[in-house]
Protein backbone atom coordinates (compact mmCIF):
# COMPACT_ATOMS: atom_id res chain seq x y z
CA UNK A 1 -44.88 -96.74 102.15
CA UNK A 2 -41.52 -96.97 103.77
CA UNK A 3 -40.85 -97.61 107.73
CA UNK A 4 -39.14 -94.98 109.78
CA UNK A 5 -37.36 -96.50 112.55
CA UNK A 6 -35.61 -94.62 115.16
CA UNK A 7 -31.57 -95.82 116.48
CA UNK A 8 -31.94 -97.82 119.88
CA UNK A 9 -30.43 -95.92 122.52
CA UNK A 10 -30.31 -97.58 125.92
CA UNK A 11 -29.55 -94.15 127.92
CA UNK A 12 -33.25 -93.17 127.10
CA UNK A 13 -34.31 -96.21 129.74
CA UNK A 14 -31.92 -95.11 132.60
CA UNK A 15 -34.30 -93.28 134.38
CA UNK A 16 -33.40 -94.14 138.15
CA UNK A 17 -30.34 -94.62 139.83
CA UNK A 18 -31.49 -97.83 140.89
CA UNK A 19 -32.02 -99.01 136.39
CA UNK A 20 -28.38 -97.02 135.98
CA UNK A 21 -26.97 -99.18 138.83
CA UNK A 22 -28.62 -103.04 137.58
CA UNK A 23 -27.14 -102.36 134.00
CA UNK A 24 -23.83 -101.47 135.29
CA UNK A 25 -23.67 -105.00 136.96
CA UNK A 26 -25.44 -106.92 134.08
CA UNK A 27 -22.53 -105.36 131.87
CA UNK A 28 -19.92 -106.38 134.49
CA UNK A 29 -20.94 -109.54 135.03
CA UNK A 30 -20.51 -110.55 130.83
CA UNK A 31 -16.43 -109.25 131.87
CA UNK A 32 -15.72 -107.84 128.88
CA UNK A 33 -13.58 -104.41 129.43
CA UNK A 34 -15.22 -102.27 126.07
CA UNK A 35 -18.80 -103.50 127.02
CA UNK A 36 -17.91 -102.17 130.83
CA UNK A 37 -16.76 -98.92 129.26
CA UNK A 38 -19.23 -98.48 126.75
CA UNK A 39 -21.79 -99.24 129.90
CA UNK A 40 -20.18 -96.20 131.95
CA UNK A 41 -20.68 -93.99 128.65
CA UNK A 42 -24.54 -94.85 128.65
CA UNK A 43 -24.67 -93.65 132.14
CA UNK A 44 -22.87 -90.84 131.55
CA UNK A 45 -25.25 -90.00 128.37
CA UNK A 46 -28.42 -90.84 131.11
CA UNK A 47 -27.20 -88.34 133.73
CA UNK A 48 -25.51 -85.46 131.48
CA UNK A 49 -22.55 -85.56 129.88
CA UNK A 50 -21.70 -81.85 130.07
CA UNK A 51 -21.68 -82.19 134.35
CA UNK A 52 -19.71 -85.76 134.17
CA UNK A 53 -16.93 -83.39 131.68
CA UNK A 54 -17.22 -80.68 134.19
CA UNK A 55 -16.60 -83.04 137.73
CA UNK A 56 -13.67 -85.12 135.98
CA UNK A 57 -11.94 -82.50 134.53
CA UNK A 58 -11.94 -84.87 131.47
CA UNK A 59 -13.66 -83.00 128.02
CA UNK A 60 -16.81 -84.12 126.98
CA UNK A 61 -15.00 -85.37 123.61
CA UNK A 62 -12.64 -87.63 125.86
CA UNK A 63 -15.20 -88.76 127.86
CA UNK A 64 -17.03 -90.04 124.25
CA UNK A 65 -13.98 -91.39 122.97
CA UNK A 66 -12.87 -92.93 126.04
CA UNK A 67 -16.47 -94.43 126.83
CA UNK A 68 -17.80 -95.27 123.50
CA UNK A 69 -16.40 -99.36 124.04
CA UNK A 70 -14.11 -98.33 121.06
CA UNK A 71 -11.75 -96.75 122.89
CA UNK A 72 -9.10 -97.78 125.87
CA UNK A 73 -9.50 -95.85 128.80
CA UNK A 74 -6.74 -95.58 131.50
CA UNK A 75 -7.84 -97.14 134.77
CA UNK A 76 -7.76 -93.64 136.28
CA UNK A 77 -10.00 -92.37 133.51
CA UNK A 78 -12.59 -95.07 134.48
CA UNK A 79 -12.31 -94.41 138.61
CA UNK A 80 -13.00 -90.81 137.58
CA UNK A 81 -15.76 -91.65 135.69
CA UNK A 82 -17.37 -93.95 138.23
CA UNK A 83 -16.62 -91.37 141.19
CA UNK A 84 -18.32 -89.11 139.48
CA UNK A 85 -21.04 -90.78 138.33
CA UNK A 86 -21.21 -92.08 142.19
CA UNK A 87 -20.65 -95.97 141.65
CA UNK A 88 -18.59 -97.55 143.72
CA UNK A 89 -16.49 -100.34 142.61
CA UNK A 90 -16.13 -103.54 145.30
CA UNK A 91 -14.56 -106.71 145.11
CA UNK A 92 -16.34 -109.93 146.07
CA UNK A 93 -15.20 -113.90 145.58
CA UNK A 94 -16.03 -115.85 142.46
């Protein structure tokens, strides 16, 4: 008898806002730019990825290259993405 097991996909537990927004800052908290990005493409996965294309103006291809922690995203790529997604990015002292 084998074992089916299924791939872990962390997007299927971002069901509030409020999850969404406390595994954004875990993730930027271990400062490490492709987990950060790779973070903002599980969000995008959570809430749609078809509406985050559509508000950035970026294609949904792009937006999975660009967010899978595999690729580099410009800066302005990421402020898109995190406008849209409505994060807001703050600074604070270390």
């Amino acid at each position: 008898m084998t074992e089916k097991f299924s791939r872990y996909d962390t997007a299927e537990f971002l069901k509030t806002e409020e999850d969404m927004m406390l595994y954004f800052d875990a993730c930027l908290e271990e400062e490490d730019p492709a987990l950060i990005a790779r973070a903002l493409g599980v969000i995008a996965r959570a809430k749609g990825m078809t509406e985050l294309a559509r508000n950035t103006g970026i294609s949904r291809e792009g937006l999975y290259k660009a967010l899978s922690g595999e690729g580099n995203p410009e800066f302005a790529t990421i402020m898109k993405v995190t406008k849209a997604l409505g994060i807001k990015l703050h600074a604070e002292a270390s």
